[in-house]
Structures are given as structure tokens and as C-alpha cells.
N, C-alpha and C. Protein backbone atom coordinates (compact mmCIF):
# COMPACT_ATOMS: atom_id res chain seq x y z
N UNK A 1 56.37 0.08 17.28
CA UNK A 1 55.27 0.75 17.95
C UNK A 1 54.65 1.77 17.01
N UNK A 2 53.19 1.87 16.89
CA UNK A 2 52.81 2.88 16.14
C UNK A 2 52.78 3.99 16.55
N UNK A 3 52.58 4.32 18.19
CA UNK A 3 51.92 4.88 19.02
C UNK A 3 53.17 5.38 20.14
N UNK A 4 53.43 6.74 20.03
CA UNK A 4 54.64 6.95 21.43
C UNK A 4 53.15 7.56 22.70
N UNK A 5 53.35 7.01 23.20
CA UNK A 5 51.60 7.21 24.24
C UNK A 5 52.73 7.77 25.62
N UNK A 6 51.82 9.22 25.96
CA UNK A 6 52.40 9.75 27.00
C UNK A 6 51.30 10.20 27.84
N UNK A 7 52.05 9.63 29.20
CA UNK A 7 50.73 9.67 30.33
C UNK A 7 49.91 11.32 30.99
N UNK A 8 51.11 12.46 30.11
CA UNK A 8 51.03 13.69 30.12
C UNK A 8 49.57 14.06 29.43
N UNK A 9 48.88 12.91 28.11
CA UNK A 9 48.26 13.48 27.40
C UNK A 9 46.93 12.58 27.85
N UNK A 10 46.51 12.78 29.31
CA UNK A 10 45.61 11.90 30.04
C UNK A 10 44.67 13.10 30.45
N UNK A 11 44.07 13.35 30.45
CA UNK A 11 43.19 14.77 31.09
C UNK A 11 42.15 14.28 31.90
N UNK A 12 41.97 14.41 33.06
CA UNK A 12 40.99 14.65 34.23
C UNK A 12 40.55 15.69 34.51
N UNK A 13 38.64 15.03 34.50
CA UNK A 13 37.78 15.93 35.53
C UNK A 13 37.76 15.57 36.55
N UNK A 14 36.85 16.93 37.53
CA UNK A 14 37.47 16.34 38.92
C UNK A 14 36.31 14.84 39.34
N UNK A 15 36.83 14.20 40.28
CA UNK A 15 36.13 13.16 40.71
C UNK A 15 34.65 12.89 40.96
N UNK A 16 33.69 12.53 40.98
CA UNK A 16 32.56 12.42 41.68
C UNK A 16 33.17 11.40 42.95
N UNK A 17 32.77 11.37 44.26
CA UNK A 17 33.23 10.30 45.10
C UNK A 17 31.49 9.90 45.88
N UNK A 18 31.71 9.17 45.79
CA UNK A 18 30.42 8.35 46.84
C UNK A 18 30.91 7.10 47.58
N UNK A 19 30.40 6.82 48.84
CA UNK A 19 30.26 5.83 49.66
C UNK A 19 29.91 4.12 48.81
N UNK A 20 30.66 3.49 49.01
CA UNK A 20 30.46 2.21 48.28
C UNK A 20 30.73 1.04 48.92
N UNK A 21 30.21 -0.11 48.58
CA UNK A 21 31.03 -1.48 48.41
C UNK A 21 31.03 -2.32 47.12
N UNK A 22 31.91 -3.05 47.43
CA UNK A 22 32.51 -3.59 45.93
C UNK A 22 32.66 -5.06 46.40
N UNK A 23 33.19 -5.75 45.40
CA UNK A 23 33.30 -7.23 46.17
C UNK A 23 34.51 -7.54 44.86
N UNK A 24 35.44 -8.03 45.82
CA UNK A 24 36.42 -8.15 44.72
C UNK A 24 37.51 -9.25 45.54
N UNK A 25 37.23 -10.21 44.61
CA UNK A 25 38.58 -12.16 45.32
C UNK A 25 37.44 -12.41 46.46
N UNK A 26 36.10 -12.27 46.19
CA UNK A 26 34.85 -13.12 47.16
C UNK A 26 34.71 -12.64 48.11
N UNK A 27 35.38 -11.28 48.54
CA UNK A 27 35.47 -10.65 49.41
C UNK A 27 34.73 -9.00 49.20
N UNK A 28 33.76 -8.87 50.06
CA UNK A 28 32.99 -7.60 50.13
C UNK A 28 33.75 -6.25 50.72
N UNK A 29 33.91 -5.51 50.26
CA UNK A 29 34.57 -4.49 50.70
C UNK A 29 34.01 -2.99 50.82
N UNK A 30 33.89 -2.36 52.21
CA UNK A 30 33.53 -1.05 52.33
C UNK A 30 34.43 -0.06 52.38
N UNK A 31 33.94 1.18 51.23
CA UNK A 31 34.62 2.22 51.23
C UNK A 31 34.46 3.22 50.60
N UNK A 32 35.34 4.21 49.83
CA UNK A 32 34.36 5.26 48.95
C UNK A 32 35.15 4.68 47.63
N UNK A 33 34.58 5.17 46.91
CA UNK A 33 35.24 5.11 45.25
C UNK A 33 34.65 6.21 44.32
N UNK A 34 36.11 6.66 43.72
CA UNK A 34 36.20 7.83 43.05
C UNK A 34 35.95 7.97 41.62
N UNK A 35 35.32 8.03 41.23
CA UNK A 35 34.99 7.86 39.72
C UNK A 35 35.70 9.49 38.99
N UNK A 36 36.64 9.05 37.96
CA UNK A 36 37.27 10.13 37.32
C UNK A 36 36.32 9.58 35.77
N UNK A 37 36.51 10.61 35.15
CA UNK A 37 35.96 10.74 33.62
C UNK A 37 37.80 11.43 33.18
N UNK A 38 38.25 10.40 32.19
CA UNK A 38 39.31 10.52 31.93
C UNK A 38 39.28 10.37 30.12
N UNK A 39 39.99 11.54 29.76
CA UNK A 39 40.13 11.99 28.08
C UNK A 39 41.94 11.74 27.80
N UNK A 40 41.80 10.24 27.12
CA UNK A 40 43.04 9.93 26.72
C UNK A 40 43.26 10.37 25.29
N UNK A 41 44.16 11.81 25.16
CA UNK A 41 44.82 12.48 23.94
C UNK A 41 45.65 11.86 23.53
N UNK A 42 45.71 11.09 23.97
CA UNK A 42 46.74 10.29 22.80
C UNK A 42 45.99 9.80 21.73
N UNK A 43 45.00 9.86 21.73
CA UNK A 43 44.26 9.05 20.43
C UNK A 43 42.53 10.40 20.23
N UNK A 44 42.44 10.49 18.89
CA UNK A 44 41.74 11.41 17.67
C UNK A 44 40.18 11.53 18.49
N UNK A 45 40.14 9.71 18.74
CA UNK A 45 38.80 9.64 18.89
C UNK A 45 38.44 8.21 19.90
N UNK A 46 36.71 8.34 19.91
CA UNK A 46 37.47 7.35 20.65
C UNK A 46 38.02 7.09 22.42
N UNK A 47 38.10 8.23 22.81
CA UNK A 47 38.84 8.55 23.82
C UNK A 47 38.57 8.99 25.26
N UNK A 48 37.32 8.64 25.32
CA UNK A 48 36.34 9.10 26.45
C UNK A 48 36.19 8.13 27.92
N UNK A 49 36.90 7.68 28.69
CA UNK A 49 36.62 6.75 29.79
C UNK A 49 36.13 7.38 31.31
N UNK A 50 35.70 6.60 31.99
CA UNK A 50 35.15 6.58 33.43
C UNK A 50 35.72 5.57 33.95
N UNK A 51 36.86 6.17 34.79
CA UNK A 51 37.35 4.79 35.65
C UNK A 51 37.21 4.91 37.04
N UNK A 52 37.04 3.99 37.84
CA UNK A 52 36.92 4.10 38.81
C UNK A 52 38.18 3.66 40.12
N UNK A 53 38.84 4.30 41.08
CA UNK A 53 39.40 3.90 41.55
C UNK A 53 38.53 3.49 42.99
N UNK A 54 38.73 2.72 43.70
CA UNK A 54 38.25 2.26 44.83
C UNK A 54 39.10 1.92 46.06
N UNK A 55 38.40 2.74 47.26
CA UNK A 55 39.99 2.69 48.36
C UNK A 55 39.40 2.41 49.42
N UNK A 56 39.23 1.65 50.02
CA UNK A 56 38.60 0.74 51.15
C UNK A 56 38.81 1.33 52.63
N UNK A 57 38.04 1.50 53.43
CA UNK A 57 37.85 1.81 54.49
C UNK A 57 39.44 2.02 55.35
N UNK A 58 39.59 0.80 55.03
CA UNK A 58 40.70 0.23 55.78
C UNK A 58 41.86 0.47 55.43
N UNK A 59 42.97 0.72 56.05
CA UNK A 59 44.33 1.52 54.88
C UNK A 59 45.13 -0.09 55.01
N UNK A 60 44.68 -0.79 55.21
CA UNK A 60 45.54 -2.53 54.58
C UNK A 60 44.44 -3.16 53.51
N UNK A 61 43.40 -2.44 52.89
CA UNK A 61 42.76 -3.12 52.19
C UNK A 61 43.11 -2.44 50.88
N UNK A 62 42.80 -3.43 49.45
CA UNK A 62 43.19 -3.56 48.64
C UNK A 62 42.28 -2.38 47.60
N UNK A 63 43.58 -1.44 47.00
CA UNK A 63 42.65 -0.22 45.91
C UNK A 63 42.93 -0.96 45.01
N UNK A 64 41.25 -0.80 44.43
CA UNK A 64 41.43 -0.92 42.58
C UNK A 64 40.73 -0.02 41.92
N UNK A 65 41.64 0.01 41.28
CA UNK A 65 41.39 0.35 39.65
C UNK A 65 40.93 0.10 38.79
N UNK A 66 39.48 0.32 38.22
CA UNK A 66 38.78 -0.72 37.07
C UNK A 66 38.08 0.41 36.34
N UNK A 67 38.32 0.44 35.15
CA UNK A 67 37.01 1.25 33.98
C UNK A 67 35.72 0.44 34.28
N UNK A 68 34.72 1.90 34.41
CA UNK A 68 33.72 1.55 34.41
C UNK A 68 32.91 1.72 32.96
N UNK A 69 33.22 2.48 32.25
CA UNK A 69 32.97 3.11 31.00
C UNK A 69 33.95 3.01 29.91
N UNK A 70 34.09 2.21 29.04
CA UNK A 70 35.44 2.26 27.98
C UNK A 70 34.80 2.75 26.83
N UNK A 71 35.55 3.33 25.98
CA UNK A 71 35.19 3.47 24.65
C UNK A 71 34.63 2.18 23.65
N UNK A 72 33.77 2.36 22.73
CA UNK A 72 33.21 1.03 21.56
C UNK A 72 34.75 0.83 20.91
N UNK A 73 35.62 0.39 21.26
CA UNK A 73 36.50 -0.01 20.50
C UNK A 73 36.59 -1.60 20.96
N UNK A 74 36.76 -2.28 19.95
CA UNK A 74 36.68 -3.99 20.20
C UNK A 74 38.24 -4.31 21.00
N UNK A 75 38.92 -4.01 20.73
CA UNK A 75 39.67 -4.35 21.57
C UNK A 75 40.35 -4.00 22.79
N UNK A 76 38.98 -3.16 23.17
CA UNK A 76 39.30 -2.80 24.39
C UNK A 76 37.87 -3.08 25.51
N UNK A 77 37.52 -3.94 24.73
CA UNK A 77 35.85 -5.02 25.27
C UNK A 77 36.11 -5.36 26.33
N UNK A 78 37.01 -6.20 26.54
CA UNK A 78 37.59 -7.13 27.94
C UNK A 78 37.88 -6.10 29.15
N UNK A 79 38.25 -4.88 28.77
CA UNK A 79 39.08 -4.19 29.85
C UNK A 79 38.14 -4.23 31.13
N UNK A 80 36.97 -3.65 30.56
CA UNK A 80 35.70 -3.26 32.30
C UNK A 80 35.67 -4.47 33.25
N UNK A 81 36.60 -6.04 32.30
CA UNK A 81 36.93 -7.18 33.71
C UNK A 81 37.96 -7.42 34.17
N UNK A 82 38.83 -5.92 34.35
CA UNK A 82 40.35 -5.76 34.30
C UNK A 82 40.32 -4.82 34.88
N UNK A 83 41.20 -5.10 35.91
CA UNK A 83 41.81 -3.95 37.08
C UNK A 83 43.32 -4.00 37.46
N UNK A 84 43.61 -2.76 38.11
CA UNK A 84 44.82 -2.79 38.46
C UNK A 84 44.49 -2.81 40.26
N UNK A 85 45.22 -3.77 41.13
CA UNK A 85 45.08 -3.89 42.31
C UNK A 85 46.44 -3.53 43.31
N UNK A 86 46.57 -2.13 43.79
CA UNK A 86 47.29 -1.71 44.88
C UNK A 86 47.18 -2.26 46.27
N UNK A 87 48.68 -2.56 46.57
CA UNK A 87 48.98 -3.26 47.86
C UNK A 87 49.51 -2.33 48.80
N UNK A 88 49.72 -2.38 50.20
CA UNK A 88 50.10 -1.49 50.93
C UNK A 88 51.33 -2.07 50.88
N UNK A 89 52.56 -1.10 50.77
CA UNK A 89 53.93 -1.73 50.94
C UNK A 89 54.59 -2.07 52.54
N UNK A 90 55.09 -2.93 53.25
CA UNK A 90 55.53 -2.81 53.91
C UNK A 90 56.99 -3.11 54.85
N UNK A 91 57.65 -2.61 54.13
CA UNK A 91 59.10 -2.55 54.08
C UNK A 91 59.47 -0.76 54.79
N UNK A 92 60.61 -0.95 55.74
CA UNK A 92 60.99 0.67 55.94
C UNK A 92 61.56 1.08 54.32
N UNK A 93 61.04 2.54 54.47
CA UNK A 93 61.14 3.27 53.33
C UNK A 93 60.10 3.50 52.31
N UNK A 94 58.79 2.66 52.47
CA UNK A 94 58.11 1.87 51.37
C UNK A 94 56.64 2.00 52.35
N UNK A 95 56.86 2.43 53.40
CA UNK A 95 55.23 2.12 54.40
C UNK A 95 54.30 3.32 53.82
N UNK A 96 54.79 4.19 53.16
CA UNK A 96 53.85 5.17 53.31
C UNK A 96 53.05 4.74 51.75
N UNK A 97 53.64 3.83 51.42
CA UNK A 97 53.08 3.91 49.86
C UNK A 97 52.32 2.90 49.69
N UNK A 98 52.12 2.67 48.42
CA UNK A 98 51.02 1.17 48.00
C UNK A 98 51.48 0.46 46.40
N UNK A 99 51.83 -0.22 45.95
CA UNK A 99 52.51 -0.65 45.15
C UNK A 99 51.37 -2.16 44.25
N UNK A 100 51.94 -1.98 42.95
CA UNK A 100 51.30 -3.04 42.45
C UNK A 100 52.83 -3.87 41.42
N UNK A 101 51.91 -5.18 41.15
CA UNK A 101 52.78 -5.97 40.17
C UNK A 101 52.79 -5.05 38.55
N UNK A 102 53.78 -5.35 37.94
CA UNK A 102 54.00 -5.13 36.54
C UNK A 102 52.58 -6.14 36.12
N UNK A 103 51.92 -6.33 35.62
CA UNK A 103 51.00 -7.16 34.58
C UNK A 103 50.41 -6.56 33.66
N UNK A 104 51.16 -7.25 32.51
CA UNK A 104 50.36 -6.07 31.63
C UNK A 104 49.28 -7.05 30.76
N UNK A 105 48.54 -6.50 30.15
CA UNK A 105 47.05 -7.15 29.37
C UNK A 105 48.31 -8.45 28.60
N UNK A 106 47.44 -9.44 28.36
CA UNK A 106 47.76 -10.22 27.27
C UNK A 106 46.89 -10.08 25.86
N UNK A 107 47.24 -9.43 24.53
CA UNK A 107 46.93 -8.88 23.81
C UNK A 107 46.58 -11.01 22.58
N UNK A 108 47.19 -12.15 23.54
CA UNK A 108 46.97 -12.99 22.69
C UNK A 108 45.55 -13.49 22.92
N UNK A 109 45.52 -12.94 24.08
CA UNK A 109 44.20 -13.84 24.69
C UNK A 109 44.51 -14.97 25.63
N UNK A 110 45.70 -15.52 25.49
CA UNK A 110 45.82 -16.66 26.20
C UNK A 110 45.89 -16.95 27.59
N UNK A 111 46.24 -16.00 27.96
CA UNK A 111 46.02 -15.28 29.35
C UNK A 111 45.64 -14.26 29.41
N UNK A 112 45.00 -14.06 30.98
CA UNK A 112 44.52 -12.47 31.20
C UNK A 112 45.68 -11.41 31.21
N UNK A 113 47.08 -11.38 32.30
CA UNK A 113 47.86 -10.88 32.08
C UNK A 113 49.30 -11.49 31.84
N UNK A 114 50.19 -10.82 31.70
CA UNK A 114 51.86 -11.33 31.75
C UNK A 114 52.61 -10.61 33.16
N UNK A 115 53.37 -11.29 33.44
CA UNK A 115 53.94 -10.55 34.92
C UNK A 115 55.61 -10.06 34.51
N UNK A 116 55.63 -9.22 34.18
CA UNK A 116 57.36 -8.47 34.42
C UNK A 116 58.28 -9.05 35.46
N UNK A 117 59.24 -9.40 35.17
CA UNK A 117 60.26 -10.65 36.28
C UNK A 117 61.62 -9.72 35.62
N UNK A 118 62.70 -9.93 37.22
CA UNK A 118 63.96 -9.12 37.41
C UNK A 118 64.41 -9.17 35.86
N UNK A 119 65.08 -7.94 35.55
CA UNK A 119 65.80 -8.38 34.05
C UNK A 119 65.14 -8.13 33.25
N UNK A 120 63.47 -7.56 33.19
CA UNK A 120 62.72 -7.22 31.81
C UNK A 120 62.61 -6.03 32.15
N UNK A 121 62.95 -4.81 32.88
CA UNK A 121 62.74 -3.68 32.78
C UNK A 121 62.61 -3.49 31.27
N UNK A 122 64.02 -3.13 30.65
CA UNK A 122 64.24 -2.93 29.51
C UNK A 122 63.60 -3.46 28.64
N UNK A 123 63.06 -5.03 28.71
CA UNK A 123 61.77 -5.15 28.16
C UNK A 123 60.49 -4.54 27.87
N UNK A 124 59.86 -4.16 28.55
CA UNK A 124 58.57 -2.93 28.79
C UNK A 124 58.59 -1.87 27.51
N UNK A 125 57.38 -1.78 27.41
CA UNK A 125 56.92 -1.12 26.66
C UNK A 125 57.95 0.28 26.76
N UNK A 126 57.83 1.23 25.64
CA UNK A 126 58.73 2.63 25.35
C UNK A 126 58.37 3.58 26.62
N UNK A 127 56.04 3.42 26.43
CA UNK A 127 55.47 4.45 27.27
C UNK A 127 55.93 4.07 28.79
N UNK A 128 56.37 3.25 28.98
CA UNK A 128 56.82 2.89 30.37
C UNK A 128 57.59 2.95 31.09
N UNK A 129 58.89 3.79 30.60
CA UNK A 129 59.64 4.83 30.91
C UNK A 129 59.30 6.06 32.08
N UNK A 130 58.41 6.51 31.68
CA UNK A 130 58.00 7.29 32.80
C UNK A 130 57.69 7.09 33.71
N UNK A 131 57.09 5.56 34.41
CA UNK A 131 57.57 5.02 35.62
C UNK A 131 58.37 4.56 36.05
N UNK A 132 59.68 4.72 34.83
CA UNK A 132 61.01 4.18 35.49
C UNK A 132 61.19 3.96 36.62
N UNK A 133 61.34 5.19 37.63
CA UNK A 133 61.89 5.74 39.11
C UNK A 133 61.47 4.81 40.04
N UNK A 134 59.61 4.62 38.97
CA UNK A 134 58.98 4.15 40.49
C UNK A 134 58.72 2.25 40.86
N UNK A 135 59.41 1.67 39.73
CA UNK A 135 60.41 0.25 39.86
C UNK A 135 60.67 -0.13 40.53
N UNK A 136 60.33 -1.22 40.91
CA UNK A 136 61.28 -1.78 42.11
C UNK A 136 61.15 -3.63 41.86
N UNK A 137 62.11 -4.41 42.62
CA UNK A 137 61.70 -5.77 42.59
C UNK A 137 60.49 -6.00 44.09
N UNK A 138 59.88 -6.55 43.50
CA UNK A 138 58.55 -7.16 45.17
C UNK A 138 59.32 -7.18 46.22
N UNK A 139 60.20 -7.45 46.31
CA UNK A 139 60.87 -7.86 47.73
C UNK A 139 62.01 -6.50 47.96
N UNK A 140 61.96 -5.96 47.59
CA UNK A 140 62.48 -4.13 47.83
C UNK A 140 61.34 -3.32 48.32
N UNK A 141 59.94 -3.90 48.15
CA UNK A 141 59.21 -2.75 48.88
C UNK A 141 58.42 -3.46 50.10
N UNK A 142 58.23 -5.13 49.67
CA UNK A 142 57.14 -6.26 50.56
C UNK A 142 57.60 -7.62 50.96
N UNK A 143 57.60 -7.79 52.03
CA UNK A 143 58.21 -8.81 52.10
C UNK A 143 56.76 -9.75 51.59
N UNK A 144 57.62 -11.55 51.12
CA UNK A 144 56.24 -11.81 50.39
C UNK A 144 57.32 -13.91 50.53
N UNK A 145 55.73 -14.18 51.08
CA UNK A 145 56.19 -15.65 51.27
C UNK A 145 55.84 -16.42 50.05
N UNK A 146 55.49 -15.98 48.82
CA UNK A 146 55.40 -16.96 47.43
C UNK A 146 56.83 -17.24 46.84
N UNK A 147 56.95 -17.49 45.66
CA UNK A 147 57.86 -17.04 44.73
C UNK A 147 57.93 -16.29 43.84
N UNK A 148 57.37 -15.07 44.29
CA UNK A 148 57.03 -14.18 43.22
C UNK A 148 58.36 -12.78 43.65
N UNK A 149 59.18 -12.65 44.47
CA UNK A 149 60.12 -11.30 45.22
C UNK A 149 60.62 -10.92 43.61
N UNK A 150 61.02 -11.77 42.92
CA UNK A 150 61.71 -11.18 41.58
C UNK A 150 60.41 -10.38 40.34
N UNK A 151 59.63 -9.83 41.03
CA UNK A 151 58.47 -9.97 40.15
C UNK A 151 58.66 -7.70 40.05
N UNK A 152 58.51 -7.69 39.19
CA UNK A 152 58.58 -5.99 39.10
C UNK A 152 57.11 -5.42 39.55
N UNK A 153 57.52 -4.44 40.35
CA UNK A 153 56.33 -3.66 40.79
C UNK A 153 56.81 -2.37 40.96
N UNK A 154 55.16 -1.56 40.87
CA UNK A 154 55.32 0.39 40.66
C UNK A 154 54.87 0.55 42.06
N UNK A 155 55.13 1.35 42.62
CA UNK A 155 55.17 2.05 43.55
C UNK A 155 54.76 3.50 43.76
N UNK A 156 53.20 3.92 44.41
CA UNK A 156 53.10 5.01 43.80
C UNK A 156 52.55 5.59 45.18
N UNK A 157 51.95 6.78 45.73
CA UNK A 157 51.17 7.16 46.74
C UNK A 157 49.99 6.78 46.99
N UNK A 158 49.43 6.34 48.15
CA UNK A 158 47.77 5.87 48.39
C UNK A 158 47.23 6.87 48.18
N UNK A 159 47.37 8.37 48.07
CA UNK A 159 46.24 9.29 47.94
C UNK A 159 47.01 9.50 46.25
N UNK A 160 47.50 9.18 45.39
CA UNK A 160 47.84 9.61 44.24
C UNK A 160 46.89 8.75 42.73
N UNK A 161 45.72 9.16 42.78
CA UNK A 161 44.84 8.25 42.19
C UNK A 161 44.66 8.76 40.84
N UNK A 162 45.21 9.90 40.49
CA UNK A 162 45.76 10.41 38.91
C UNK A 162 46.99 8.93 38.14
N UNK A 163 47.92 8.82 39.22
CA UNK A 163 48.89 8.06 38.75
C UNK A 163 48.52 7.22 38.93
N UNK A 164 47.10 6.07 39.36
CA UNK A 164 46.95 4.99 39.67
C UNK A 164 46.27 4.42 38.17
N UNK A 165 45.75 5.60 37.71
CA UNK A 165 45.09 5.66 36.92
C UNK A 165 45.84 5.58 35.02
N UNK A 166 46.91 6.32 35.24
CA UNK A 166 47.61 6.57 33.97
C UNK A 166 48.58 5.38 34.18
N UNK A 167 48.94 4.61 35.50
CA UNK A 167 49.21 3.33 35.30
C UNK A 167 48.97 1.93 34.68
N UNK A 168 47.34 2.10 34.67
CA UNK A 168 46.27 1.53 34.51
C UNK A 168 46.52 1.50 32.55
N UNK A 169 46.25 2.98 32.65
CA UNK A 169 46.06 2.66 31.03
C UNK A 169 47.81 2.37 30.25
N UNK A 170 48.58 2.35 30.96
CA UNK A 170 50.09 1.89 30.47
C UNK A 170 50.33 0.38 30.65
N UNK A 171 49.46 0.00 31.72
CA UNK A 171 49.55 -1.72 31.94
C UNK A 171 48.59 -2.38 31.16
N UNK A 172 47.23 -1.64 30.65
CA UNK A 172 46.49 -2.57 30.34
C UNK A 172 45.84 -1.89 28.60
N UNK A 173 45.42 -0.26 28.65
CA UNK A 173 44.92 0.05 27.16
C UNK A 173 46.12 0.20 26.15
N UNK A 174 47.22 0.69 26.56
CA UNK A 174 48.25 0.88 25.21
C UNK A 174 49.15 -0.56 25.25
N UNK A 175 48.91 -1.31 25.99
CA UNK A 175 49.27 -2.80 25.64
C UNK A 175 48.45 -3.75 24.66
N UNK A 176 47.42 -3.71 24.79
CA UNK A 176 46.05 -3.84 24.25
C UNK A 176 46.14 -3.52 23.16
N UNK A 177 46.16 -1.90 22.92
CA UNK A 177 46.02 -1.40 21.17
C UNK A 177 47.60 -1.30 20.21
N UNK A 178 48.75 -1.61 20.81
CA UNK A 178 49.72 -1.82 20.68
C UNK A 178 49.59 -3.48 20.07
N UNK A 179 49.31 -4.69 20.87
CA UNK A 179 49.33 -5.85 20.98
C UNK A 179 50.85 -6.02 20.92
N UNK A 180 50.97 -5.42 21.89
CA UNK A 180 52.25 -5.74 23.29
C UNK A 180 52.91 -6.82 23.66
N UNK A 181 53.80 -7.14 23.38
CA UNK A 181 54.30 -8.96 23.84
C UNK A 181 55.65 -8.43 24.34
N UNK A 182 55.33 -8.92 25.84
CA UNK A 182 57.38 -9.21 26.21
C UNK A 182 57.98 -9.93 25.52
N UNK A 183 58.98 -10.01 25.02
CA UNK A 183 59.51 -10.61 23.97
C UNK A 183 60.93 -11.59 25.09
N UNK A 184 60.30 -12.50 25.44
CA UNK A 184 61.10 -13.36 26.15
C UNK A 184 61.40 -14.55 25.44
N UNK A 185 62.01 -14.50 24.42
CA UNK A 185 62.67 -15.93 23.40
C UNK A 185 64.32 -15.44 23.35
């Protein structure tokens, strides 16, 4: 790793919020969305984003997370068609929160993301440590009729849109400028 990237060195202004809809999986969605202007110190330059989180009317509808504004850096072109998408958990212990999958960018291109499965904690990136705690397997916070229960997911607060955010750039920009590979051979 070149880069020890800590989500401490993320700096927020406060939000602008306005009334919105969005349309996201063909589906139109009403609600407000919070636009942060976010200064990632981890890096010289360079470092200037607008992301937007979006939280739907409805407290079973789906928040995302998407830059609206990225820095001119080329490899971070793709990101503004890249989001992170929070689920409402619903498991006792787990209702009050909203949780997403591990996916982090695919830095080959070959896919959009990679999905974290039981047993790769320790896999994950260094910066990803600091969500240790908030770990869990899919089927510890949701019950879920695919085959996905072994699939790692974070777990964070529906009103906690700082951490939705420094999630965001741990799943998808320092994977990206890293060129990040689970190393599953």
C-alpha cells in the first residue's frame, strides 16, 4: 500500500439539503438529499468532492450515496456512476440501523464491484479496520432469500451520513487509487 488513508482525515462542510427525486433500479424516488462538500486530507491535492447522500421519504426505502462532483483525476472518472446503497436492517438488534454490502470498486475494470464473502475480513484493505466493529455477515443483521447471507456488510445509523460517506470513499476512492484486489488465489 502506498497510502495508510484514515477516515479521520475526511473534513465536512455543513450540508446544503433540498427536496428531491432521484431514480435509481427504474425506480423514482421522493425525498431530500444532502449534499456535503467533502475535503479528503489524505491526499496534497486534488481533494475536493460533493457527494451526495439521498434518504427517501420512506424509512424502508433505499439511501444512496453517490459523488456528485469528483476531482480531474482519471481514475477516479467512473466513480459519479458509483454509489454506495443502504438497506434498512431487519433483524432484532439491527432495526434501528441500515446496513450495506462490502463491494468494493474493481480497480481491473472487469467488473463494476467485488463482494467481500465470510472469511475475507482479514482480506480488506488496512484503511478498513476502522469499520471493523461495524461487520457483520448479511444474515446477522437481514434476513435475505438469495444466496448471498455469507456476504459481509457495514452497519451504520440512518441519520449517520458523515459515516455513510467515509464508507463510500473506503469502498470505492482508496480502492480505486490503491488498485485494490482481494487477493483470493
Amino acid at each position: 500500500m502506498k497510502q495508510s488513508y484514515k477516515i479521520a482525515n475526511l473534513k465536512f462542510e455543513l450540508p446544503k439539503e433540498r427536496k428531491s427525486f432521484w431514480s435509481f433500479g427504474g425506480t423514482t424516488t421522493k425525498g431530500t438529499e444532502f449534499l456535503y462538500a467533502v475535503k479528503d486530507e489524505n491526499f496534497r491535492s486534488l481533494n475536493n468532492w460533493t457527494i451526495a447522500v439521498r434518504v427517501p421519504k420512506s424509512v424502508y426505502g433505499k439511501i444512496v450515496v453517490v459523488p456528485v462532483q469528483t476531482p480531474a483525476k482519471k481514475v477516479w472518472t467512473a466513480l459519479e456512476r458509483r454509489s454506495v446503497v443502504l438497506i434498512r436492517a431487519n433483524k432484532e438488534g439491527y432495526k434501528r440501523y441500515v446496513y450495506c454490502k462490502v463491494f468494493l470498486a474493481d480497480p481491473s475494470k472487469k467488473r463494476n464491484r467485488v463482494g467481500a464473502r465470510r472469511g475475507e475480513r482479514s482480506k480488506l484493505p488496512r484503511w478498513f479496520q476502522q469499520f471493523g466493529w461495524r461487520i457483520r455477515l448479511k444474515q446477522t443483521v437481514t434476513t435475505t432469500r438469495g444466496r448471498d447471507s455469507r456476504a459481509q456488510v457495514v452497519f451504520l445509523s440512518r441519520d449517520n451520513h458523515r459515516m455513510m460517506i467515509k464508507l463510500y470513499f473506503a469502498l470505492k476512492v482508496w480502492v480505486l487509487e490503491e488498485d485494490f484486489n482481494l487477493n483470493r488465489n
